[in-house]
Structures are given as structure tokens and as C-alpha cells.
Protein backbone atom coordinates (compact mmCIF):
# COMPACT_ATOMS: atom_id res chain seq x y z
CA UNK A 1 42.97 91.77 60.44
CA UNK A 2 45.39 91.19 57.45
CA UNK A 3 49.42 90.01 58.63
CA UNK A 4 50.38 93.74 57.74
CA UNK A 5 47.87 95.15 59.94
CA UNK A 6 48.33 93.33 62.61
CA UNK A 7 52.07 93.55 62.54
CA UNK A 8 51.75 97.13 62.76
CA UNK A 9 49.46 96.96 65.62
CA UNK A 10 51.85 95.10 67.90
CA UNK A 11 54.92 97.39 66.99
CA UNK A 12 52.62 100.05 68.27
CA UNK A 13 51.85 98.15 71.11
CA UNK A 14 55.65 97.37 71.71
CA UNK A 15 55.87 101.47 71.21
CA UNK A 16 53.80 102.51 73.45
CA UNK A 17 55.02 99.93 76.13
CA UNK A 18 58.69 101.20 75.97
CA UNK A 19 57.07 104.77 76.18
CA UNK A 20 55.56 104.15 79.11
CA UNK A 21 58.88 102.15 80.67
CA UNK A 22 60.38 105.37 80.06
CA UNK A 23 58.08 107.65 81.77
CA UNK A 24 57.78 105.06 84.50
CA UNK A 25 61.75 105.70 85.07
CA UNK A 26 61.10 109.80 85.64
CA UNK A 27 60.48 110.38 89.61
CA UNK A 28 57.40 111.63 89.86
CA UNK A 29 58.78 113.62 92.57
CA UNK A 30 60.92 115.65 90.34
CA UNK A 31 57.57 116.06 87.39
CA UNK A 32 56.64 119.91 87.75
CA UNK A 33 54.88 121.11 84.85
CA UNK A 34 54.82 124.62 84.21
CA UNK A 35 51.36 125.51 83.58
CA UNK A 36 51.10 127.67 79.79
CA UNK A 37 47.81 129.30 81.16
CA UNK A 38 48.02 132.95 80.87
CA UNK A 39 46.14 134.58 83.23
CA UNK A 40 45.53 137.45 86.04
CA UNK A 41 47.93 137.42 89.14
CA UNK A 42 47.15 139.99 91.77
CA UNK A 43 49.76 140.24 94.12
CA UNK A 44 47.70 140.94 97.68
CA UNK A 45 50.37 142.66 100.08
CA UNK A 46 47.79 143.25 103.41
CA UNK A 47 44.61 142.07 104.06
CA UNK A 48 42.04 144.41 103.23
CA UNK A 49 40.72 145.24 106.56
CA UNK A 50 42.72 144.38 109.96
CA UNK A 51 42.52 141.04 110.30
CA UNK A 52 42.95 138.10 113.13
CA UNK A 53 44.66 135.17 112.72
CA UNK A 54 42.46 132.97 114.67
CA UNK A 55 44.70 129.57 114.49
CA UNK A 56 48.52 129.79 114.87
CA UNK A 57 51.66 128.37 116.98
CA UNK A 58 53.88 130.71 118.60
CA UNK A 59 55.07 128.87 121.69
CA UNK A 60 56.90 125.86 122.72
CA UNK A 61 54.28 123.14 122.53
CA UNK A 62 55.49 121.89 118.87
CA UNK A 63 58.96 122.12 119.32
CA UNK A 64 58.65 119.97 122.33
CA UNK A 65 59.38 122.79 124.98
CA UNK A 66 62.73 123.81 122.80
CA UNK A 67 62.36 127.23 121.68
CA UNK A 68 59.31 129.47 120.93
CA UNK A 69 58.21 129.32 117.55
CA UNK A 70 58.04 132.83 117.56
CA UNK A 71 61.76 133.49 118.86
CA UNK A 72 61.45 137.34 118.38
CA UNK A 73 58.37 138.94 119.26
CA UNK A 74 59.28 142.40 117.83
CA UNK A 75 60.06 141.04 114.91
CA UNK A 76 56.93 139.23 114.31
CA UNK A 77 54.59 142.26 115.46
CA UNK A 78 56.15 143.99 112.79
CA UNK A 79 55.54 141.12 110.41
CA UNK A 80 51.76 141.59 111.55
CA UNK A 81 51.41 145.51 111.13
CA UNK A 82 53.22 144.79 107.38
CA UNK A 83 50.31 142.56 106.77
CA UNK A 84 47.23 144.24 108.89
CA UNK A 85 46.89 141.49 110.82
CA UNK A 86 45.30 143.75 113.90
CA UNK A 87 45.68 139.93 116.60
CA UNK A 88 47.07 136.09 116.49
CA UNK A 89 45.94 133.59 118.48
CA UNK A 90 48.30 131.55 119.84
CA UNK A 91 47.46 128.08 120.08
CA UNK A 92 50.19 127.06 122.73
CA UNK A 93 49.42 127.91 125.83
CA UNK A 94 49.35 124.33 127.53
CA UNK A 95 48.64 124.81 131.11
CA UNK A 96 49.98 125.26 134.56
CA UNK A 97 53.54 127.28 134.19
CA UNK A 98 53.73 126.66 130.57
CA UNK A 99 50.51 128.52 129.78
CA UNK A 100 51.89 131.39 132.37
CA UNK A 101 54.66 131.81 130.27
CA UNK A 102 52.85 131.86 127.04
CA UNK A 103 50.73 134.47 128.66
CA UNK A 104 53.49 136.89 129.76
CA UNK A 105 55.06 136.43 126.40
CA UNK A 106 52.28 137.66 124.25
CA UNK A 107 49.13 138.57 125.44
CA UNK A 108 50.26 140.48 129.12
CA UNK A 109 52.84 141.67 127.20
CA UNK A 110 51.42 143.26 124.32
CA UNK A 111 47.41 143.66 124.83
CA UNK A 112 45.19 143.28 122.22
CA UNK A 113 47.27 141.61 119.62
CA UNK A 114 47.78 138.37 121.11
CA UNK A 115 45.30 135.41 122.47
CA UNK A 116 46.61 132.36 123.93
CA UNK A 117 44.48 129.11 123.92
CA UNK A 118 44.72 126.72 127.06
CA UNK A 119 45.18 123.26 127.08
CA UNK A 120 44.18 120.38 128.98
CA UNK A 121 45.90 117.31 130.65
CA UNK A 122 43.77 114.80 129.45
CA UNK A 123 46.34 112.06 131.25
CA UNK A 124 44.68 112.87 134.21
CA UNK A 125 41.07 110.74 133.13
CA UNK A 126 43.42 108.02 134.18
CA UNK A 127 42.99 109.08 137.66
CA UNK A 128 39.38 108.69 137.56
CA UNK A 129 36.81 110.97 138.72
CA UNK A 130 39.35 112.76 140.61
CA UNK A 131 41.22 113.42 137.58
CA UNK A 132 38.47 114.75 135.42
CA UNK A 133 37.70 117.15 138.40
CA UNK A 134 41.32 118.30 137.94
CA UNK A 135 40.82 119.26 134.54
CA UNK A 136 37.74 121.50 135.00
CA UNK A 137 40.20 123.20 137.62
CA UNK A 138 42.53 123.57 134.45
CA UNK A 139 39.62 125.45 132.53
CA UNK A 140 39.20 127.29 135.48
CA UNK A 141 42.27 128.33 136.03
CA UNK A 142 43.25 128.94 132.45
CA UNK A 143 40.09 131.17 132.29
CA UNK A 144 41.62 133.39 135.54
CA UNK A 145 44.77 133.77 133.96
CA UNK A 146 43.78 135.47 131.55
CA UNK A 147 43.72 132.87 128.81
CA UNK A 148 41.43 133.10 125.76
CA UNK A 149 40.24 129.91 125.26
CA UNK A 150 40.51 126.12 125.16
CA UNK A 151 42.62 124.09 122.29
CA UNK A 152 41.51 120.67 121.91
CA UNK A 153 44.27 117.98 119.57
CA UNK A 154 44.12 114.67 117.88
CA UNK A 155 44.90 113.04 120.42
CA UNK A 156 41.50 112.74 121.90
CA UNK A 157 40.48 109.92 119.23
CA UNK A 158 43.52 109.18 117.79
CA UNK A 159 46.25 108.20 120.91
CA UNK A 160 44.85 109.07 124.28
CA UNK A 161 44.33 105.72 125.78
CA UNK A 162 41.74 105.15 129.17
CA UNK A 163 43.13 102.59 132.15
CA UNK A 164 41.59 99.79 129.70
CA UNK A 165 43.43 100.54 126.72
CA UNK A 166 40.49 101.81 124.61
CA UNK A 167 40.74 104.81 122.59
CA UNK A 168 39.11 108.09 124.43
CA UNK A 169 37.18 109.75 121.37
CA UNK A 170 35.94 113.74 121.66
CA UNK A 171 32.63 112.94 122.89
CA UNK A 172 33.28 110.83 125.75
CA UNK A 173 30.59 111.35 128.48
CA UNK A 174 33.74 111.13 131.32
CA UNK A 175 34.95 114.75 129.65
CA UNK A 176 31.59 116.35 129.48
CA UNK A 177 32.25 118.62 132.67
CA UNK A 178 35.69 119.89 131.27
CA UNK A 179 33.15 120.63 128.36
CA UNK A 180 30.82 122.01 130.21
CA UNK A 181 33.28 124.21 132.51
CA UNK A 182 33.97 125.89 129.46
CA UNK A 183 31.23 127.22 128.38
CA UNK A 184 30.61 128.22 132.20
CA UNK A 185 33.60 130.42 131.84
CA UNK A 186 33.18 131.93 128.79
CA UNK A 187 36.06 130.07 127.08
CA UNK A 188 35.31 128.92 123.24
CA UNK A 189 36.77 125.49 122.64
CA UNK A 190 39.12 125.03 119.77
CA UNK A 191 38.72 121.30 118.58
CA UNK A 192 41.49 119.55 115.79
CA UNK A 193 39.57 116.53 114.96
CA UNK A 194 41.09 113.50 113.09
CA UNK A 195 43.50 114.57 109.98
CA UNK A 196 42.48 114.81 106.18
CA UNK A 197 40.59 111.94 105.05
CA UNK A 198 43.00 111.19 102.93
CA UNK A 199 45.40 109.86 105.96
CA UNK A 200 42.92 107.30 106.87
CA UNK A 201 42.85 105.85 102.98
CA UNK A 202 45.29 103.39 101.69
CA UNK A 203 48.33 104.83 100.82
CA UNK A 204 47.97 103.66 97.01
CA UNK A 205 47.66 105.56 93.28
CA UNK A 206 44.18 106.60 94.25
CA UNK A 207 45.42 108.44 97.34
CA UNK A 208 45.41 112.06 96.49
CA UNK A 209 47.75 112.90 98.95
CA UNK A 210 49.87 109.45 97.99
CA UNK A 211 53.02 112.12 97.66
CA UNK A 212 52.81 113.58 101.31
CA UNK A 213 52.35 110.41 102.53
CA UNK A 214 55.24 108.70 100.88
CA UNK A 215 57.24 111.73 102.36
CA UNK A 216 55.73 111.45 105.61
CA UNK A 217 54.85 107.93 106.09
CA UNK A 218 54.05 108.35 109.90
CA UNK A 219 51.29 110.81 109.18
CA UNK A 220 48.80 108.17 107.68
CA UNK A 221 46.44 106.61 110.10
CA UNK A 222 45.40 103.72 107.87
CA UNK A 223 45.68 100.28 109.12
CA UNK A 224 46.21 101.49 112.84
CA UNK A 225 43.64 100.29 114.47
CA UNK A 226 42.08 104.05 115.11
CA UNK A 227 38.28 105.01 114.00
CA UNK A 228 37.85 106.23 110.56
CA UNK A 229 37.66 109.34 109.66
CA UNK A 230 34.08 109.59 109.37
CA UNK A 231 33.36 107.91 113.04
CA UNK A 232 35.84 111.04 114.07
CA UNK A 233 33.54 113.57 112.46
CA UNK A 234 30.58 112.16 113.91
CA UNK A 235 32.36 111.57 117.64
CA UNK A 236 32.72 115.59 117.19
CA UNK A 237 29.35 116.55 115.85
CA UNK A 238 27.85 114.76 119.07
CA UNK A 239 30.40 116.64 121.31
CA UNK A 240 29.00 120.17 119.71
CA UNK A 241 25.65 118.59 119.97
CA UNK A 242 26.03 117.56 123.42
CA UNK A 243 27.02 121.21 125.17
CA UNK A 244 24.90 123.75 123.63
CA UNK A 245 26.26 126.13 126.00
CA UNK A 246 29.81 125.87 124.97
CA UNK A 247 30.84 127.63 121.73
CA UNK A 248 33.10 125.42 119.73
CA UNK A 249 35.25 126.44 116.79
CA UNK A 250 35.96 123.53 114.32
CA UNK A 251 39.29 123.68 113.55
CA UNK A 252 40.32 123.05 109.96
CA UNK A 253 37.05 123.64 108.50
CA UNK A 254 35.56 121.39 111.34
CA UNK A 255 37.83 118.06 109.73
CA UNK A 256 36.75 118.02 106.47
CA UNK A 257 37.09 120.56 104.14
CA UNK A 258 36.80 118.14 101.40
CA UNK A 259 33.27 117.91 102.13
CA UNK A 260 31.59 121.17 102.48
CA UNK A 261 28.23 119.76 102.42
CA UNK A 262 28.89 117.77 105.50
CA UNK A 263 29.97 121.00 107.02
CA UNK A 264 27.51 123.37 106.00
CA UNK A 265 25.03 120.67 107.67
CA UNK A 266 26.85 120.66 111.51
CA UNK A 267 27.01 124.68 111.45
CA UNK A 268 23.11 124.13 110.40
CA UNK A 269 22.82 121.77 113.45
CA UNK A 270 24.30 123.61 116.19
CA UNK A 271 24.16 127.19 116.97
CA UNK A 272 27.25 126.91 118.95
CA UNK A 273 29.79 125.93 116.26
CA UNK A 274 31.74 127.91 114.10
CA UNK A 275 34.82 126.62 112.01
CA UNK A 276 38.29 128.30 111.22
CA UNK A 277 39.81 128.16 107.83
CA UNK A 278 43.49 126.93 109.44
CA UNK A 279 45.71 125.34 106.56
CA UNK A 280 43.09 124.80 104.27
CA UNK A 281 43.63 126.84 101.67
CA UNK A 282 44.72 124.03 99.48
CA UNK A 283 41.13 122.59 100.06
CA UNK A 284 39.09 125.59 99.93
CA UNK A 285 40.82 126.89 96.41
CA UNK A 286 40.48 124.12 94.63
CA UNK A 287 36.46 124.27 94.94
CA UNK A 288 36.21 127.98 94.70
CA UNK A 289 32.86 127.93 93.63
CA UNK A 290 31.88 125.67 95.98
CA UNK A 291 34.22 127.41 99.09
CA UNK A 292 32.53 131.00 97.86
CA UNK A 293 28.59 129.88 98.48
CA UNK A 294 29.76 127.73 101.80
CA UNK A 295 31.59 131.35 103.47
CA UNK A 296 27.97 133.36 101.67
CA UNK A 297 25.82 130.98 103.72
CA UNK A 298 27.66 131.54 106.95
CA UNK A 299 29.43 134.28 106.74
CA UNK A 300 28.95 134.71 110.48
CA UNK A 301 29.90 131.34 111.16
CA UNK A 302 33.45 131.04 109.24
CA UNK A 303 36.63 132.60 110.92
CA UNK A 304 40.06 132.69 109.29
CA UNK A 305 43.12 131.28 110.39
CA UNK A 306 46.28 130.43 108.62
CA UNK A 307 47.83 127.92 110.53
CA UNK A 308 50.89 129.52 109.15
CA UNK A 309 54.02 128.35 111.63
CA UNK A 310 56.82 129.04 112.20
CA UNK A 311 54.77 132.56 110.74
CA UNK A 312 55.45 132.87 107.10
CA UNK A 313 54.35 136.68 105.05
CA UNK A 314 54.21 135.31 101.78
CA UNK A 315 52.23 132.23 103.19
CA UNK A 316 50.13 134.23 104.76
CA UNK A 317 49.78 136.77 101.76
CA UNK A 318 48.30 133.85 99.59
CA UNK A 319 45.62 133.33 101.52
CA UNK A 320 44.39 136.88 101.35
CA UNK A 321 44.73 136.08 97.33
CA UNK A 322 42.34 133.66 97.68
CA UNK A 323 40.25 135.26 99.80
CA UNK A 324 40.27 138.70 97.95
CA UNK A 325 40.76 138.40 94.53
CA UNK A 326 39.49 136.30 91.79
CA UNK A 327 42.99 134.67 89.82
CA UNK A 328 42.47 131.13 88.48
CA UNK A 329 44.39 128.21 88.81
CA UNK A 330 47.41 129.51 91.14
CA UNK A 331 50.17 127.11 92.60
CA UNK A 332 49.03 127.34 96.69
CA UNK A 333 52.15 127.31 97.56
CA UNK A 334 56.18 126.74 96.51
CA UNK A 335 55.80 123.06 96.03
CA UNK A 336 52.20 120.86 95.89
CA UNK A 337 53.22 119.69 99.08
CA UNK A 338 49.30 118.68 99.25
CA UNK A 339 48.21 117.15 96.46
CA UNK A 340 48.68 118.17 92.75
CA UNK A 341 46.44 120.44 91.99
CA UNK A 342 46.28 124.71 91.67
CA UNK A 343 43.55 126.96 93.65
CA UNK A 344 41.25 130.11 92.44
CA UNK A 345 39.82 133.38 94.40
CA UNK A 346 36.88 133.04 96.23
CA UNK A 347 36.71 136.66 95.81
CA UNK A 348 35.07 137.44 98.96
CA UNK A 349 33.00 140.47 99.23
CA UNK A 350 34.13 143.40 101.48
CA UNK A 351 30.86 142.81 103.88
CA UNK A 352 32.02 138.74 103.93
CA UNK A 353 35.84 139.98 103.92
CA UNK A 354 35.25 142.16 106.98
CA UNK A 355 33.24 139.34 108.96
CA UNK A 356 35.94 136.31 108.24
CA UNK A 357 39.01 138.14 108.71
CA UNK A 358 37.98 140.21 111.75
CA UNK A 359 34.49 140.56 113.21
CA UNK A 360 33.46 136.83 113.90
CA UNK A 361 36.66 136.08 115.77
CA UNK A 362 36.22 139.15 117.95
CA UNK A 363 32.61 137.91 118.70
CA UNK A 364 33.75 134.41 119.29
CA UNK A 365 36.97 135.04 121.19
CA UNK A 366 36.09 137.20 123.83
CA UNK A 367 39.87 137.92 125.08
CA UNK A 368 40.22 140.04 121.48
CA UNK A 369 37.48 142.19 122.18
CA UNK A 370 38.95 143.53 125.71
């Protein structure tokens, strides 16, 4: 390379290193393109048949026993006849007086449009055999109550400790009679397993969700001593596998709705498990070709929940826009709170429609078919 050359070489170099200095300076934070796509927007106002919300919050569990997340109840039925939502499960219930509450709130008070999910105290393992006896008189009593089923957190894998420190994962043989006491009474269990794999990655430039968790630093799980995300998954394909006669619902698109093949393999497994969509529609859009043949396959096995809290229309209106129409590269939501990326319509038939909106819930969750 001639002197010439070579001199204009580096002053290209030394251009396109101040270029990037300068980009480097503009938060990402504050980047939002506006996409010059020009495309079909159908604006879905009510779901197309009446649907169920099969994962919600509407108590006092997540605001720490504060206020109801629902704080008017008229209000919010209204919200649901706008939209054709025909029930909502409420996720809240806890136990004891807590779950009475939630009970006399919603489902006692208006029947047939509300479905509250028990909890359990899974302290009490720290009391031994004793304690685990305790809890299957939770289930027991939850189910005479009135109660519609069983919701299972994080915390079993992620934070509940035993008397020796060790983490207590889903399948621990100590819980298999709560497990079991379950499916005795009817009760489908409700499982959140583990977070987004994502949480459990370095929190580096190759984290999709690196935004999120800059924002929300506490919600990655990476260095913490806790089982990956994949020892998670399998801890709660053994519990499904381990109580045939319990019907499970995998919350979240069973944990990983990044990996539908994984998915599509547990519902192949076991008989009793069925997964709800609960705020994954950033996960399920963005592989619409891949989230339309996964809901075709088991359309009896997928159930639709919007995880929507405190309960948002126009949140819950995009999600019938995925699920009913067939737009292309939408925003899923105000801000890419998620990662950056848009969604498309799975464009759901009406048969499929009609079985993940409404008629697999009612089969799963016997307190919406009374």
C-alpha cells in the first residue's frame, strides 16, 4: 500500500473511531427507532369468543398484604364484560384467613367469573414430618373452601431453604404428599418454575434481556449460588413425572418459552401437564411461526393467561392481536421492557381460538365449570 493509500486508510480508521465514540455517548436507554415498515394493524377490541384468563393477581399477596390489586371489583367486572373475558383466575388466594378473604371477594361473591388458587406454607417442611402433614391439611382445606386450585412460586428452587440450609427444589420427595393430596382432591397445581433463562446468564452485551436487568438488577439469578435454569426445568419435569394423578399447569409456558421444543417434549411426556401462556407474549410473538405449530400440536394442552396485573385492557387487548390476527412486526407493548425486538399474529384458528381462550381451562379448572 502506497503512503497515499495508506494515509487515507487510517483517517478512515480515525473516522470511524470518533463515530463510534459518538454513538457510544447516546444512552441506549433513550435509542427508540421508529420502525418505517408499513404494514396491517388490526385493532382487536374483545376476544373472539368468551374467554378465561387462567393466570392473574387480584389480591393482596404481591402487594405484601397492602391493598387488593383489584381495589374495585365492579369496576374490573366491567373491564371483563368490555373485553369478553367470561372468568379470571386469581392467583392469590394464600391460605388460612387470607385465602377466605380472597374467596368472599371474588369467587362467593360473584360465581362463575372468578377462581382463586390456594397456596401453601412451605415453611412448615421445617417442622418435619409433622409439617408436611400440615400442608396436605392446607390442600385439603383449600379444596373445602371452595378454592380452585393450587399455585406453586419460585421459591421452591430458588429461596426456600430446609433445616440444613440446602435449597428445597419442586421435586423434592418430602413434598410428594402435598402433591399427591392434590390430585386426590381434584385441585390442578399451578407451578412458576425458575425465571427466563435469561436471568440465570451473565448480565453482559450478549444478555438479551441486559436492559431489564440493568433496570432491575435484583431480578437476575446469576452468580447466586441457585441451580441453573435448566436443572429447574428438569427438577419440574420429574415433579409432573412423578404424580401422574395430579394435573399440573406449567405456568409461563412451563419456564421456557424460549424453547418450544423442550416444551412440546414434557406435554409429550406427561398426560397430566398442560401450560398457560401468562406474560409471554413477548416470547411467543417473536417466533410466530414457531408459537402457531406448538398451540396446532396441542391445542388441548395450551391455556391462556395474561398475567396482566394490576389488570390492564389494552394489555390485555394485545394479546388477543396476537392470538387472532396475523400483523407483523408489532411493538408488544409501550416500551421493549423485554428485550428489543417486535412480535407477529399467530393467527389462531377459531377451533384453536375457542380451545385456548376458553374450553381447556374449563376442563382443567374444575371450579369454572360449576
Amino acid at each position: 500500500m502506497d503512503l497515499n493509500r495508506l494515509r487515507s486508510a487510517g483517517g478512515r480508521r480515525a473516522r470511524d473511531l470518533a463515530a463510534r465514540a459518538r454513538l457510544n455517548t447516546h444512552r441506549l436507554a433513550t435509542y427508540r427507532p421508529r420502525s418505517e415498515l408499513v404494514l396491517a394493524s388490526t385493532q382487536v377490541q374483545r376476544a373472539a369468543v368468551p374467554a378465561v384468563d387462567v393466570h392473574n393477581h387480584l389480591g393482596r399477596w404481591l402487594t405484601g398484604g397492602r391493598a387488593w390489586l383489584a381495589d374495585d371489583v365492579g369496576a374490573l367486572l366491567a373491564t371483563m364484560d368490555e373485553l369478553n373475558l367470561a372468568a379470571v383466575v386469581n392467583l392469590d388466594g394464600r391460605f388460612g384467613d387470607e385465602l377466605e378473604r380472597n374467596l368472599d371477594r371474588y369467587d362467593r361473591a360473584h360465581p362463575g367469573r372468578f377462581a382463586t388458587f390456594a397456596h401453601v406454607d412451605w415453611s412448615l417442611l421445617l417442622q418435619g414430618p409433622s409439617g408436611v402433614a400440615a400442608m396436605v391439611e392446607q390442600v385439603r382445606a383449600a379444596a373445602r373452601a371452595g378454592a380452585g386450585g393450587l399455585k406453586v412460586w419460585k421459591d421452591l428452587g430458588l429461596l426456600l431453604r430446609d433445616e440444613r440450609g440446602r435449597l428445597v427444589r419442586p421435586d423434592d420427595e418430602r413434598l410428594g404428599d402435598v402433591f399427591e393430596a392434590a390430585g386426590e382432591q381434584g385441585l390442578p397445581v399451578l407451578v412458576h418454575v425458575g425465571d427466563p433463562p435469561a436471568f440465570f446468564r451473565p448480565v453482559d452485551r450478549r444478555n438479551e434481556r441486559l436492559e431489564e436487568l440493568t433496570l432491575h438488577p435484583d431480578w437476575s439469578w446469576h452468580g447466586r449460588g441457585v441451580p441453573s435454569h435448566e436443572q429447574l426445568q428438569e427438577s419440574f419435569d420429574r415433579l409432573v413425572g412423578a404424580h401422574p394423578g395430579t394435573t399440573f399447569i406449567g405456568a409461563h409456558v412451563a419456564g421456557w418459552a424460549e424453547n418450544l421444543q423442550w416444551v412440546s417434549q414434557a406435554l409429550d411426556r406427561h398426560p397430566n401437564l398442560v401450560v398457560d401462556t401468562g406474560a409471554r407474549l413477548a416470547e411467543l410473538g417473536r417466533q410466530p411461526r414457531a408459537a402457531t405449530a406448538f398451540v396446532a400440536r396441542h391445542a388441548d394442552r395450551v391455556l391462556w393467561g395474561s398475567d396482566s396485573f394490576p389488570f390492564d385492557a389494552e394489555a390485555v387487548r394485545r394479546w388477543f392481536r396476537v392470538l387472532e390476527t396475523a400483523d407483523e412486526a408489532f411493538e408488544y407493548g409501550p416500551e421493549p421492557d423485554q428485550g428489543r425486538w417486535t412480535v407477529s399474529g399467530l393467527a389462531l384458528s377459531p377451533e384453536q381460538l375457542s380451545a385456548v381462550y376458553r374450553d381447556n381451562a374449563r376442563r382443567v379448572v374444575p371450579a369454572l365449570a360449576r
